[in-house]
PDB file of N, CA and C in Angstrom:
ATOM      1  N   UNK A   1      67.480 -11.252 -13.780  1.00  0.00           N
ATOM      2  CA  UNK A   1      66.467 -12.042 -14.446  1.00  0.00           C
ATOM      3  C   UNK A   1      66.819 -12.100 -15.932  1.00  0.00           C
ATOM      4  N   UNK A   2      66.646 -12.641 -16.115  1.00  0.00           N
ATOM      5  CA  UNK A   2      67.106 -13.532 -18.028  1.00  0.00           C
ATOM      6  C   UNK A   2      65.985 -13.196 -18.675  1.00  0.00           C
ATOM      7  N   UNK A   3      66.266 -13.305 -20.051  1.00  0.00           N
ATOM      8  CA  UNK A   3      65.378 -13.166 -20.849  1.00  0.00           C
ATOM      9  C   UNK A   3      64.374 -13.960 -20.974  1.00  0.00           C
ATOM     10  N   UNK A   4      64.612 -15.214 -20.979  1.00  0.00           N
ATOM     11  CA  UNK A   4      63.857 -16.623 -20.685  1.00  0.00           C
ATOM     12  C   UNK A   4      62.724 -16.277 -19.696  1.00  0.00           C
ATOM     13  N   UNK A   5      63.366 -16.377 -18.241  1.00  0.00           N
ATOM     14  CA  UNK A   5      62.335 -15.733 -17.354  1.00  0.00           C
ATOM     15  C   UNK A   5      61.558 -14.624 -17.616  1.00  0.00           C
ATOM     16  N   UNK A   6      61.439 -14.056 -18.019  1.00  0.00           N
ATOM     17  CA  UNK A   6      60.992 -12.945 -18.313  1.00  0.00           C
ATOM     18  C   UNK A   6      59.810 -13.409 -19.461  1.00  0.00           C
ATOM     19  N   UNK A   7      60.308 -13.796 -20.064  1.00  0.00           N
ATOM     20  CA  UNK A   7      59.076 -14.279 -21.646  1.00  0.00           C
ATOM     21  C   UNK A   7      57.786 -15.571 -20.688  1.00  0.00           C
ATOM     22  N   UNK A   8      58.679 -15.783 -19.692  1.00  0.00           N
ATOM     23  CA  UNK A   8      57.882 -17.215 -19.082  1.00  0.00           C
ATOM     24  C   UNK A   8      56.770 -15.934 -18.610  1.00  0.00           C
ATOM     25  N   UNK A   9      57.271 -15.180 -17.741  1.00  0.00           N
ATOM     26  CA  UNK A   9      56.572 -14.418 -16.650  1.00  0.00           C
ATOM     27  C   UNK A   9      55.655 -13.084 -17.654  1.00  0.00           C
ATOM     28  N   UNK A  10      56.370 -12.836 -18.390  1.00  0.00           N
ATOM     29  CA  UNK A  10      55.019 -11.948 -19.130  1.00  0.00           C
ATOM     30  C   UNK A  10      55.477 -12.346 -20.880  1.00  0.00           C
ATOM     31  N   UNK A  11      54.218 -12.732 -21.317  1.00  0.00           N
ATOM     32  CA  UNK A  11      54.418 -13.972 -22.564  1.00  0.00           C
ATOM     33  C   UNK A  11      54.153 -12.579 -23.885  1.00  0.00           C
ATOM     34  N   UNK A  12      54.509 -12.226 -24.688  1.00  0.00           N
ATOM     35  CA  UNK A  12      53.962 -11.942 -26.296  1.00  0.00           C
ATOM     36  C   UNK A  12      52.802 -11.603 -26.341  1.00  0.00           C
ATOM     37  N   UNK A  13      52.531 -10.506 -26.048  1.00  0.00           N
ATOM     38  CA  UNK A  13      50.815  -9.883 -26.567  1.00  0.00           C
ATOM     39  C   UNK A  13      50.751 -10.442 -27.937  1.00  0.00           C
ATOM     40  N   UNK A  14      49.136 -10.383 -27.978  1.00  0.00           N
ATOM     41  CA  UNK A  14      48.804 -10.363 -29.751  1.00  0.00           C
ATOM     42  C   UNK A  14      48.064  -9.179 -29.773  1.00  0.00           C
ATOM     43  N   UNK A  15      48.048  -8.235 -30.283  1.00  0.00           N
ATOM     44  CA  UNK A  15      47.161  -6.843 -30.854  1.00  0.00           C
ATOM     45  C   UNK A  15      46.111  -6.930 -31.367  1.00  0.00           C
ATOM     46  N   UNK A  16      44.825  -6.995 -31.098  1.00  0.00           N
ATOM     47  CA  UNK A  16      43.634  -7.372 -32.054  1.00  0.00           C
ATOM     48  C   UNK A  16      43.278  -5.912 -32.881  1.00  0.00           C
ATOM     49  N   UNK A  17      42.606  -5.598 -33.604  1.00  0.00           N
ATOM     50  CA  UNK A  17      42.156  -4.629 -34.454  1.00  0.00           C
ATOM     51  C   UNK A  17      41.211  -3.766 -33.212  1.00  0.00           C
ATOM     52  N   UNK A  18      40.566  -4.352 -32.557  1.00  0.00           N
ATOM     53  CA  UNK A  18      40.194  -3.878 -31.157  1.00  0.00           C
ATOM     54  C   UNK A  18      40.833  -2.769 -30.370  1.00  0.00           C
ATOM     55  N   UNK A  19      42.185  -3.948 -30.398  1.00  0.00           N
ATOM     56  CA  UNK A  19      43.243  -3.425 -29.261  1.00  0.00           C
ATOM     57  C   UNK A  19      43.505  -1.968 -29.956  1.00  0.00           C
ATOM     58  N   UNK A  20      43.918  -2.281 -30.734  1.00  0.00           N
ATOM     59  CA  UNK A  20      44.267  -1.037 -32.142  1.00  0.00           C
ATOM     60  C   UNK A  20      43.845   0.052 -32.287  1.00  0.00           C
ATOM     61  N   UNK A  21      42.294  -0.099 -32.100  1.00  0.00           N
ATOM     62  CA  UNK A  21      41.453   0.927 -31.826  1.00  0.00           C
ATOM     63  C   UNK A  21      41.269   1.982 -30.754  1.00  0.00           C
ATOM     64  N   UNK A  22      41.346   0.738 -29.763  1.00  0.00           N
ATOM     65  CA  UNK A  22      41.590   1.489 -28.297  1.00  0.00           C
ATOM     66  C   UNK A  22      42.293   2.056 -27.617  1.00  0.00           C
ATOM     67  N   UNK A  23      43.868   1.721 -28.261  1.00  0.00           N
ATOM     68  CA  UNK A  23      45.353   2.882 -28.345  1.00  0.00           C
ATOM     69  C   UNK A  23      44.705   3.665 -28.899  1.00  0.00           C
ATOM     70  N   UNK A  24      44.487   3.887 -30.289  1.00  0.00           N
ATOM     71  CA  UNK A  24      44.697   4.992 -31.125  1.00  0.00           C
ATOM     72  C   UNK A  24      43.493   6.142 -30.575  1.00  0.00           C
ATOM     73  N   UNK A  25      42.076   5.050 -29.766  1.00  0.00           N
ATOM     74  CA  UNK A  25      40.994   5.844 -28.950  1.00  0.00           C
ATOM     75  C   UNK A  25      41.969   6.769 -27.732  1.00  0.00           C
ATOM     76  N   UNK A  26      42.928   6.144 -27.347  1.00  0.00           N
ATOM     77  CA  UNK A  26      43.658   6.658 -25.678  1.00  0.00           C
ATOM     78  C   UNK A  26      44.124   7.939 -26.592  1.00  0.00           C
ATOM     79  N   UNK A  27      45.303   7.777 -27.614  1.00  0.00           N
ATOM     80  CA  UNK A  27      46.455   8.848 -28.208  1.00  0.00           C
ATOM     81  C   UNK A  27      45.683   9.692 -28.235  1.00  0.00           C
ATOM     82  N   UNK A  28      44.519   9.888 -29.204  1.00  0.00           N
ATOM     83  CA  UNK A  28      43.575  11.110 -29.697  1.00  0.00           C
ATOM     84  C   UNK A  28      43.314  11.608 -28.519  1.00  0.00           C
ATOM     85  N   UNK A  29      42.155  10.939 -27.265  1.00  0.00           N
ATOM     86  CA  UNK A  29      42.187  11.387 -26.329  1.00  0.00           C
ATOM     87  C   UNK A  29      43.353  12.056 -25.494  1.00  0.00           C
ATOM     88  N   UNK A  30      44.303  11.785 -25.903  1.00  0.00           N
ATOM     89  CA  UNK A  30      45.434  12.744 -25.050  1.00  0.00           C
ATOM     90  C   UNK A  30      45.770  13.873 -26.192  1.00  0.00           C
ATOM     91  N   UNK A  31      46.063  13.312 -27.127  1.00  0.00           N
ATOM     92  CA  UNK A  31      46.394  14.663 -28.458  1.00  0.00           C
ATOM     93  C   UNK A  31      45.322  15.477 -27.991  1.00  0.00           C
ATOM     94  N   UNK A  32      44.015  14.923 -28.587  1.00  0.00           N
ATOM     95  CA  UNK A  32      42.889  16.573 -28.421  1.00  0.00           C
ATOM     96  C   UNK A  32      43.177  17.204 -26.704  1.00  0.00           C
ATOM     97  N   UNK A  33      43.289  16.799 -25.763  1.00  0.00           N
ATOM     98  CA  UNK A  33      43.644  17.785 -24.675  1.00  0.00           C
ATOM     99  C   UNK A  33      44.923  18.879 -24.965  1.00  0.00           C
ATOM    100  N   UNK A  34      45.806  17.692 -25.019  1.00  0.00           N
ATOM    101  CA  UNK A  34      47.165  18.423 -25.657  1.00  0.00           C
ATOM    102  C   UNK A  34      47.005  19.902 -26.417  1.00  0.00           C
ATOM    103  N   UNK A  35      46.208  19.376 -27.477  1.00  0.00           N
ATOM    104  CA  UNK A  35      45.908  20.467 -28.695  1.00  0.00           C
ATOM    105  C   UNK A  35      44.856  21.668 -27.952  1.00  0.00           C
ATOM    106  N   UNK A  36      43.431  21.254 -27.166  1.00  0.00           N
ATOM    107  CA  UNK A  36      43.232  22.185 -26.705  1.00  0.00           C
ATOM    108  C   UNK A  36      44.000  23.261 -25.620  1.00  0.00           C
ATOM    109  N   UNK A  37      45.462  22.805 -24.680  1.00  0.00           N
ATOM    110  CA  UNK A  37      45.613  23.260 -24.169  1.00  0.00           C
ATOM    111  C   UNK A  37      46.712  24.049 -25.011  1.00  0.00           C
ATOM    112  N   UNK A  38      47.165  23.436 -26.342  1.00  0.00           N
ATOM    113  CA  UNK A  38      48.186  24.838 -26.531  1.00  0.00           C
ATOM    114  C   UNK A  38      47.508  25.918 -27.833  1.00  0.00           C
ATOM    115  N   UNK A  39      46.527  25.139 -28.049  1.00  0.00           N
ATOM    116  CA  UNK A  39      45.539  26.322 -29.099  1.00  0.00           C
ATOM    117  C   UNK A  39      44.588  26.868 -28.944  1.00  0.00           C
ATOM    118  N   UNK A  40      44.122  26.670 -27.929  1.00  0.00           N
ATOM    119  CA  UNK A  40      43.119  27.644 -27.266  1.00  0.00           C
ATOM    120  C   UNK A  40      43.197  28.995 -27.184  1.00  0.00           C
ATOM    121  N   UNK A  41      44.782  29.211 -26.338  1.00  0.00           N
ATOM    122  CA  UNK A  41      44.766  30.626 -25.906  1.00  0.00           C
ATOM    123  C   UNK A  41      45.244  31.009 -27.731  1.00  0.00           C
ATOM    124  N   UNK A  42      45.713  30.464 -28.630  1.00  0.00           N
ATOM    125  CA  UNK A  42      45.920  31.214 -29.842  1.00  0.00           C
ATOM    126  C   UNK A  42      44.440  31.147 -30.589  1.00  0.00           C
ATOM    127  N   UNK A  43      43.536  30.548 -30.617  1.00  0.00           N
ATOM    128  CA  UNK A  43      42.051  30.809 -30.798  1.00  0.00           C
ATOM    129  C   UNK A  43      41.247  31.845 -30.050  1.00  0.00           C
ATOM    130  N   UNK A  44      41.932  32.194 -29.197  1.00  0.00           N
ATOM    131  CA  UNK A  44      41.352  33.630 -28.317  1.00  0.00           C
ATOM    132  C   UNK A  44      41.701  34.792 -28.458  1.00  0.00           C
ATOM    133  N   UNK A  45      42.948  34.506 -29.114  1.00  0.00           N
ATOM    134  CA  UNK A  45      43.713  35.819 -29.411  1.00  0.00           C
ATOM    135  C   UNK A  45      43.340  36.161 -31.175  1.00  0.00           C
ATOM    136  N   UNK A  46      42.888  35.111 -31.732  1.00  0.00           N
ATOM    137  CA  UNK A  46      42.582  35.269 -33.134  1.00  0.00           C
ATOM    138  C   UNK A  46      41.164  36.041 -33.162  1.00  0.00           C
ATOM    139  N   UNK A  47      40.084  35.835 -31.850  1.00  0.00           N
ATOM    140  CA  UNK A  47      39.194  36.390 -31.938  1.00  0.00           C
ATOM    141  C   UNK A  47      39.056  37.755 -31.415  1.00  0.00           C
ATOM    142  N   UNK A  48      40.274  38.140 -30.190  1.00  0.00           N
ATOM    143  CA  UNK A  48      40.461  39.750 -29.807  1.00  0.00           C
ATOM    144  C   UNK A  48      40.701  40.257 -30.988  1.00  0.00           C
ATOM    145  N   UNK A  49      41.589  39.626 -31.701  1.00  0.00           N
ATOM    146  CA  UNK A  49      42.615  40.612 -32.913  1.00  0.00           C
ATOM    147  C   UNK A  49      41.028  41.211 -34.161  1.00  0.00           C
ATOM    148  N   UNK A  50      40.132  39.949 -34.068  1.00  0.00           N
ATOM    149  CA  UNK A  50      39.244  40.081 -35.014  1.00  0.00           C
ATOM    150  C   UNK A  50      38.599  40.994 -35.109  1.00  0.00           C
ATOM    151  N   UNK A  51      38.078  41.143 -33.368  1.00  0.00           N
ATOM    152  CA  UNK A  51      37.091  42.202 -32.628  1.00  0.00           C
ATOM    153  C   UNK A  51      37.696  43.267 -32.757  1.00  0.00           C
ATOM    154  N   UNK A  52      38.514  43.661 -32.728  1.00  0.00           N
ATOM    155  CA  UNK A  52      39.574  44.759 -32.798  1.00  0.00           C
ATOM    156  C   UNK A  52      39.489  45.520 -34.272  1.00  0.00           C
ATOM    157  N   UNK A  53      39.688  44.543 -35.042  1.00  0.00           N
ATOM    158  CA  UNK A  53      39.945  45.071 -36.180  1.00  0.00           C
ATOM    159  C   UNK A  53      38.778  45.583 -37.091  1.00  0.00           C
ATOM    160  N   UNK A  54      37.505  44.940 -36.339  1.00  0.00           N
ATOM    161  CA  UNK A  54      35.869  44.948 -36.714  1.00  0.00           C
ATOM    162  C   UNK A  54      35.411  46.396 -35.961  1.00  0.00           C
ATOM    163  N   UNK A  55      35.965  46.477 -34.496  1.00  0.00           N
ATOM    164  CA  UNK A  55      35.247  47.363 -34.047  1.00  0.00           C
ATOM    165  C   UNK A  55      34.211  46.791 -33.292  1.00  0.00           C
ATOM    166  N   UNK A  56      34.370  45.544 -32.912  1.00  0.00           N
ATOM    167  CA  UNK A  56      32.825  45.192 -32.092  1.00  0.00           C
ATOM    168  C   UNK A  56      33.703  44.683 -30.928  1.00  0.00           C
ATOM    169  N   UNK A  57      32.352  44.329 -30.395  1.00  0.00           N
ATOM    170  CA  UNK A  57      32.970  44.192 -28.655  1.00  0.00           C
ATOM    171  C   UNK A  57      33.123  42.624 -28.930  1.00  0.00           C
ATOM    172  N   UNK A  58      34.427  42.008 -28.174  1.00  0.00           N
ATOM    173  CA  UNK A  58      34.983  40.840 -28.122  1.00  0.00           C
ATOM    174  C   UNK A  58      34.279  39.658 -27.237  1.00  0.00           C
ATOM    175  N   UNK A  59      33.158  40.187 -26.285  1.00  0.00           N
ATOM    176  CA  UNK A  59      32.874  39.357 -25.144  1.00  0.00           C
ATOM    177  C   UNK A  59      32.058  38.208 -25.796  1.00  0.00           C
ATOM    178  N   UNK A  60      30.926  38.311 -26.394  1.00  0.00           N
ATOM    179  CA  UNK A  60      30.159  37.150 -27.054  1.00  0.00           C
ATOM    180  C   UNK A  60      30.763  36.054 -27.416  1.00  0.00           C
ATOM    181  N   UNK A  61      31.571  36.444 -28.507  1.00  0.00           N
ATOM    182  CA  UNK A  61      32.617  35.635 -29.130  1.00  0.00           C
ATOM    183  C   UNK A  61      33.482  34.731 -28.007  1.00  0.00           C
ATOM    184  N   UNK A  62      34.192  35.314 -27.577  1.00  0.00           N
ATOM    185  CA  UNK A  62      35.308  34.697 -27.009  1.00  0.00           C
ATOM    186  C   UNK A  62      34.422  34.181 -25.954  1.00  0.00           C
ATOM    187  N   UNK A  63      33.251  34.314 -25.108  1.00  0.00           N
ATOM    188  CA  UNK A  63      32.829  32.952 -24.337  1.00  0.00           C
ATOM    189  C   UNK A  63      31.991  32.171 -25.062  1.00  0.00           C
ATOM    190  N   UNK A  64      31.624  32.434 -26.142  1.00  0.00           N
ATOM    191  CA  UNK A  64      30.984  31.334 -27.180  1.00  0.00           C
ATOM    192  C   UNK A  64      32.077  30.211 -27.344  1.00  0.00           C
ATOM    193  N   UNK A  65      33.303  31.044 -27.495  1.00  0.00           N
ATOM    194  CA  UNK A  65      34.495  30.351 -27.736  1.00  0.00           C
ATOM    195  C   UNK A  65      34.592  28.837 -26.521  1.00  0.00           C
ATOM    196  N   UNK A  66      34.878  29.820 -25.612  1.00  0.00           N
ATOM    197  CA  UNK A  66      35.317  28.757 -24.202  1.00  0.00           C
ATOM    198  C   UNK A  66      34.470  28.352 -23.782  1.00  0.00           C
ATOM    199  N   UNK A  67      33.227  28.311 -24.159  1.00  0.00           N
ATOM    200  CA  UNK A  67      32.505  27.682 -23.137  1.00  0.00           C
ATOM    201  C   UNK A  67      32.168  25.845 -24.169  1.00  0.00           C
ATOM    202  N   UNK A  68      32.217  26.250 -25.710  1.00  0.00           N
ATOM    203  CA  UNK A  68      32.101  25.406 -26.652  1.00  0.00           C
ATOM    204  C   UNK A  68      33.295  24.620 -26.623  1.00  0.00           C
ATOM    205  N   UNK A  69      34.259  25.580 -26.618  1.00  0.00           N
ATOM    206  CA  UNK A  69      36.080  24.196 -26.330  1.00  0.00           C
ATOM    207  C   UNK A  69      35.901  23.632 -25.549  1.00  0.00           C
ATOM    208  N   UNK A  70      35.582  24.208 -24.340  1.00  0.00           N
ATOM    209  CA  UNK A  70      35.702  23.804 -22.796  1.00  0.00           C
ATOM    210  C   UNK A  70      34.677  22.531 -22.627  1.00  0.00           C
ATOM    211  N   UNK A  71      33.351  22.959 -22.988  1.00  0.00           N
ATOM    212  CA  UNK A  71      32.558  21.701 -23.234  1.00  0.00           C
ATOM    213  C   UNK A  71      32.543  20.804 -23.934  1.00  0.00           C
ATOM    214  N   UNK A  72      32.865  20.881 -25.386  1.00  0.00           N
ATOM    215  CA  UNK A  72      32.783  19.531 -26.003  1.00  0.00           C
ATOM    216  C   UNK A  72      34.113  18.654 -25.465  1.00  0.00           C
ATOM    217  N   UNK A  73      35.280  19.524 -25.314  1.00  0.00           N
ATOM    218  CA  UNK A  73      36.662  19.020 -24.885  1.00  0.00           C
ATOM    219  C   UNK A  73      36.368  17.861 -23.708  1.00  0.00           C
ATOM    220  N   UNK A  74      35.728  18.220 -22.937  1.00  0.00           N
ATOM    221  CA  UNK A  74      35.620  17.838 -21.595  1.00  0.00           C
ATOM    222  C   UNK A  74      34.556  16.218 -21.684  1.00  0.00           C
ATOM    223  N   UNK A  75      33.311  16.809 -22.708  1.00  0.00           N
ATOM    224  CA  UNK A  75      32.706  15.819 -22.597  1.00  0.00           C
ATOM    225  C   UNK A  75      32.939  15.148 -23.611  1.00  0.00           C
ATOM    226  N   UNK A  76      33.711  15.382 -24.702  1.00  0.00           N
ATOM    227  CA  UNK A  76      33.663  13.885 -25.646  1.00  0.00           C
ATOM    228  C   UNK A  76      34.728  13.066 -24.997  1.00  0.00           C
ATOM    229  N   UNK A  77      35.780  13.727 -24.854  1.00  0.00           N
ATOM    230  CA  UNK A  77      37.403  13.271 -24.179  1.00  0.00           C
ATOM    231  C   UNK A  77      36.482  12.275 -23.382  1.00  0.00           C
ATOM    232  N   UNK A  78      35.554  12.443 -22.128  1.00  0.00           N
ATOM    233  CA  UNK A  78      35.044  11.726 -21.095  1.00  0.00           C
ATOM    234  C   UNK A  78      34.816  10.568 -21.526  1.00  0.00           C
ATOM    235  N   UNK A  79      33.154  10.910 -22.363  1.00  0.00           N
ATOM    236  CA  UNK A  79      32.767   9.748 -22.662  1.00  0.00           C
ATOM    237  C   UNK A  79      33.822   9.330 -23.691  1.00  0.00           C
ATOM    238  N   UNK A  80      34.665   9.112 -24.684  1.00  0.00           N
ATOM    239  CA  UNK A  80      35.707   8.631 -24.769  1.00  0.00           C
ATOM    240  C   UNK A  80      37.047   8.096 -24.076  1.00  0.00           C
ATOM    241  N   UNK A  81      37.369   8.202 -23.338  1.00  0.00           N
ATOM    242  CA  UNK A  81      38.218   7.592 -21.914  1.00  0.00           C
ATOM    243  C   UNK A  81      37.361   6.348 -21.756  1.00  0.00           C
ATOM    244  N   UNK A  82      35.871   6.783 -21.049  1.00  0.00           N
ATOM    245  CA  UNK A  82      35.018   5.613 -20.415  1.00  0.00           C
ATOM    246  C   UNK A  82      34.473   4.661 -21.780  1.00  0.00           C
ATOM    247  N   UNK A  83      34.283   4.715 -22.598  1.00  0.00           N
ATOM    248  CA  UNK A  83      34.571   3.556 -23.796  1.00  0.00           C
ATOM    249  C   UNK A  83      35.445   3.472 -23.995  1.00  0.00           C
ATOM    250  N   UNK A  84      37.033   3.662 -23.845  1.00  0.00           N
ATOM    251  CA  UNK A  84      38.287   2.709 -24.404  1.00  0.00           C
ATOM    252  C   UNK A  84      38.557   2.409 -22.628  1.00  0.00           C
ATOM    253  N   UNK A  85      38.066   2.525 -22.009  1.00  0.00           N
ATOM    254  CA  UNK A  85      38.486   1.699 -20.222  1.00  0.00           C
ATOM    255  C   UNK A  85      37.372   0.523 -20.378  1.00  0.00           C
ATOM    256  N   UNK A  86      36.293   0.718 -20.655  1.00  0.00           N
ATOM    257  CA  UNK A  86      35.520  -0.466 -20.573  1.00  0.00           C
ATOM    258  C   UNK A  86      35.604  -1.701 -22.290  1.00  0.00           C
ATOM    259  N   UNK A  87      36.402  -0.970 -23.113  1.00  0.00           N
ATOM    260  CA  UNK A  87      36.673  -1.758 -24.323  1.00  0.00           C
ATOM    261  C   UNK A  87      35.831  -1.565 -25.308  1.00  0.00           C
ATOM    262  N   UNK A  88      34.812  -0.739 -25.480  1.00  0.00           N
ATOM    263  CA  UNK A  88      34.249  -0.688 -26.478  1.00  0.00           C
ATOM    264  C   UNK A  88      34.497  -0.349 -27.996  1.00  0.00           C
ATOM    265  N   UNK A  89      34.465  -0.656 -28.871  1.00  0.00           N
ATOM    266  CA  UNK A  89      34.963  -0.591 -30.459  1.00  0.00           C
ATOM    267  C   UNK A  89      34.967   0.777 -30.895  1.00  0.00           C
ATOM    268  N   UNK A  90      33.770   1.587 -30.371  1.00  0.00           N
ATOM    269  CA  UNK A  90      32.846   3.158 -30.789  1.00  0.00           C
ATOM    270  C   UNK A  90      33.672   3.745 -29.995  1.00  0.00           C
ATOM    271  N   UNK A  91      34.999   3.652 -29.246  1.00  0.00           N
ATOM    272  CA  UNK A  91      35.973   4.461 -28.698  1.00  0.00           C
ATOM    273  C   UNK A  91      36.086   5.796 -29.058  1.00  0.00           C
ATOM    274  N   UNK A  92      36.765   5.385 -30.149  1.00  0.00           N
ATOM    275  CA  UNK A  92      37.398   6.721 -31.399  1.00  0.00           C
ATOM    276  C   UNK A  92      36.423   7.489 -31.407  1.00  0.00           C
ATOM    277  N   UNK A  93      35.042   7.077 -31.675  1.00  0.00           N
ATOM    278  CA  UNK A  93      34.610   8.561 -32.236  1.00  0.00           C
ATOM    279  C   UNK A  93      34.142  10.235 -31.428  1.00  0.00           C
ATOM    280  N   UNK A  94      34.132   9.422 -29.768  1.00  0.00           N
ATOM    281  CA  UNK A  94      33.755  10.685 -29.448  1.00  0.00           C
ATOM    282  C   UNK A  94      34.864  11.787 -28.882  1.00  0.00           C
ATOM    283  N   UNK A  95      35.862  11.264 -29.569  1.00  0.00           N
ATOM    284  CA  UNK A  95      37.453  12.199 -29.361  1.00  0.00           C
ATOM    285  C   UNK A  95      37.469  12.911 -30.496  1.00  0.00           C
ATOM    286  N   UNK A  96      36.793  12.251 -31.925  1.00  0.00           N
ATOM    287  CA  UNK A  96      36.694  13.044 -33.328  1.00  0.00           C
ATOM    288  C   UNK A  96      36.115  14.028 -33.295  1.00  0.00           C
ATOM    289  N   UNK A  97      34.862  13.270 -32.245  1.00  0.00           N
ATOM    290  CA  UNK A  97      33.799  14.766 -32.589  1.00  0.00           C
ATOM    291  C   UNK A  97      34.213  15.707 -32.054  1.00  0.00           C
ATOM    292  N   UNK A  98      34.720  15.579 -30.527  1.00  0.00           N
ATOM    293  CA  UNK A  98      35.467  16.641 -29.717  1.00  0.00           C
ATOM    294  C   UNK A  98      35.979  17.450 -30.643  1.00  0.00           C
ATOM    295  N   UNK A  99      37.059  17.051 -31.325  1.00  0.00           N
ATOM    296  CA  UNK A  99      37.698  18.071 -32.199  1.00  0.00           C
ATOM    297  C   UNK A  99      37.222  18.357 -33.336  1.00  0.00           C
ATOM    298  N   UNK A 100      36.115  17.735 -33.721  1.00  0.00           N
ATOM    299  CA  UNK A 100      35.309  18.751 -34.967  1.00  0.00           C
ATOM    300  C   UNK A 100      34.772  19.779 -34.350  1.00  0.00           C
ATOM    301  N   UNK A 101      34.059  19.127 -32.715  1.00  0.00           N
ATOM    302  CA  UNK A 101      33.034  19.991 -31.822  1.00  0.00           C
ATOM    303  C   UNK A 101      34.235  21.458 -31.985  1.00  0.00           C
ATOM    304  N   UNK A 102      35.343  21.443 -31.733  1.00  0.00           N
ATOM    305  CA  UNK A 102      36.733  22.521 -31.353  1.00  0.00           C
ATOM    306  C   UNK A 102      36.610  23.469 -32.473  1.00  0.00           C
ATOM    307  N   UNK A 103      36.318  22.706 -33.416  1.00  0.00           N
ATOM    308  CA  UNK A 103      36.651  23.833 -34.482  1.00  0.00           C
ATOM    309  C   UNK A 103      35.331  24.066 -35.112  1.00  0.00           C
ATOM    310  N   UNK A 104      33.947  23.707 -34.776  1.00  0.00           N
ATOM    311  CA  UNK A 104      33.119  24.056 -35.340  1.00  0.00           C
ATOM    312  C   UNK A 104      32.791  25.423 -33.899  1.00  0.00           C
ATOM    313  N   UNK A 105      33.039  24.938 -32.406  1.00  0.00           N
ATOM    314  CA  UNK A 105      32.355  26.238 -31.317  1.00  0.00           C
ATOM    315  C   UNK A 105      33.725  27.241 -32.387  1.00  0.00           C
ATOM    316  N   UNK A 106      35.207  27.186 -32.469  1.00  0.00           N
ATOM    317  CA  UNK A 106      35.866  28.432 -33.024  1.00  0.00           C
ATOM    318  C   UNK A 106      34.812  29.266 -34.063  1.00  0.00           C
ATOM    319  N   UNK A 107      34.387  28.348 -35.157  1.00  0.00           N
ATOM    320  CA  UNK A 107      33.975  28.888 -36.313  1.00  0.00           C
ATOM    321  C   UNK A 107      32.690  29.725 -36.185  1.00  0.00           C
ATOM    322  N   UNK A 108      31.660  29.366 -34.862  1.00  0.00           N
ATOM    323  CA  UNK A 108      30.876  30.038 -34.575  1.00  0.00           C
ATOM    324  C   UNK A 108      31.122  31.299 -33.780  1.00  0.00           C
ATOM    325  N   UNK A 109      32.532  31.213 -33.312  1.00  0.00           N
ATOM    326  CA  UNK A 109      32.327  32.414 -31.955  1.00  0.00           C
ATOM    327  C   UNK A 109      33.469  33.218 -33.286  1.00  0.00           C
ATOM    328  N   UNK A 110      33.931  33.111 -34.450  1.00  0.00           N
ATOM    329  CA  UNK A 110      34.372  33.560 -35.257  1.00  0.00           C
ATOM    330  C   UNK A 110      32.990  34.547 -35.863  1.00  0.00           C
ATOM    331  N   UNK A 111      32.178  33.911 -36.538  1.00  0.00           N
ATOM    332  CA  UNK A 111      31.049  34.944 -36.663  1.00  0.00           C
ATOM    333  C   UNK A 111      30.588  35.389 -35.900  1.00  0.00           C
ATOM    334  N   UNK A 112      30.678  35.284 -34.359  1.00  0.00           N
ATOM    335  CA  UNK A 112      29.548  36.161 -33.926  1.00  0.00           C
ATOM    336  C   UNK A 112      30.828  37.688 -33.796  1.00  0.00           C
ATOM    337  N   UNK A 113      31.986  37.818 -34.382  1.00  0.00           N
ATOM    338  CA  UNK A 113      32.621  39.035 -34.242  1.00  0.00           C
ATOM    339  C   UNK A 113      32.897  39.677 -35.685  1.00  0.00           C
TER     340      UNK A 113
END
């Protein structure tokens, strides 16, 4: 097949600011999984080392931890997926919050040790 054919059979996207949005909504959504799955277990280990070094018991913390990654991860990522599949503009933001949600459950299960 030729190049010709080929341009006949699938023609030149145009990218709208939309479109734009809704990649960069997909990437984040895959980055923040990405990121929770390789910084998590080093956010768990930052809070044993903490507990350790405090003298208090580690358990509070560290499921404050996972249960706050685990949840916001799960549900902003979601409802983010299901607004950039159905096209909506408000894509992006609930992948942001996810990862503010990430580092604000760390910062809490950080004080409670």
């Amino acid at each position: 097949m030729s190049a010709e054919e080929w341009d006949e059979l699938e023609p030149e996207r145009e990218w709208t600011p939309a479109d734009r949005l809704r990649l960069a909504a997909w990437v984040l959504i895959f980055a923040n999984l990405l990121g929770v799955l390789l910084l998590s277990p080093v956010g768990d280990s930052a809070i044993v080392q903490a507990a350790e070094a405090a003298g208090t018991d580690d358990g509070p913390g560290r499921l404050t931890f996972w249960v706050s990654v685990l949840g916001v991860t799960l549900v902003g990522n979601a409802i983010g997926a299901a607004a950039a599949a159905t096209r909506q503009r408000w894509a992006i933001l609930p992948p942001l919050l996810a990862a503010a949600g990430c580092w604000a459950g760390f910062a809490a299960a950080s004080a409670l040790v």
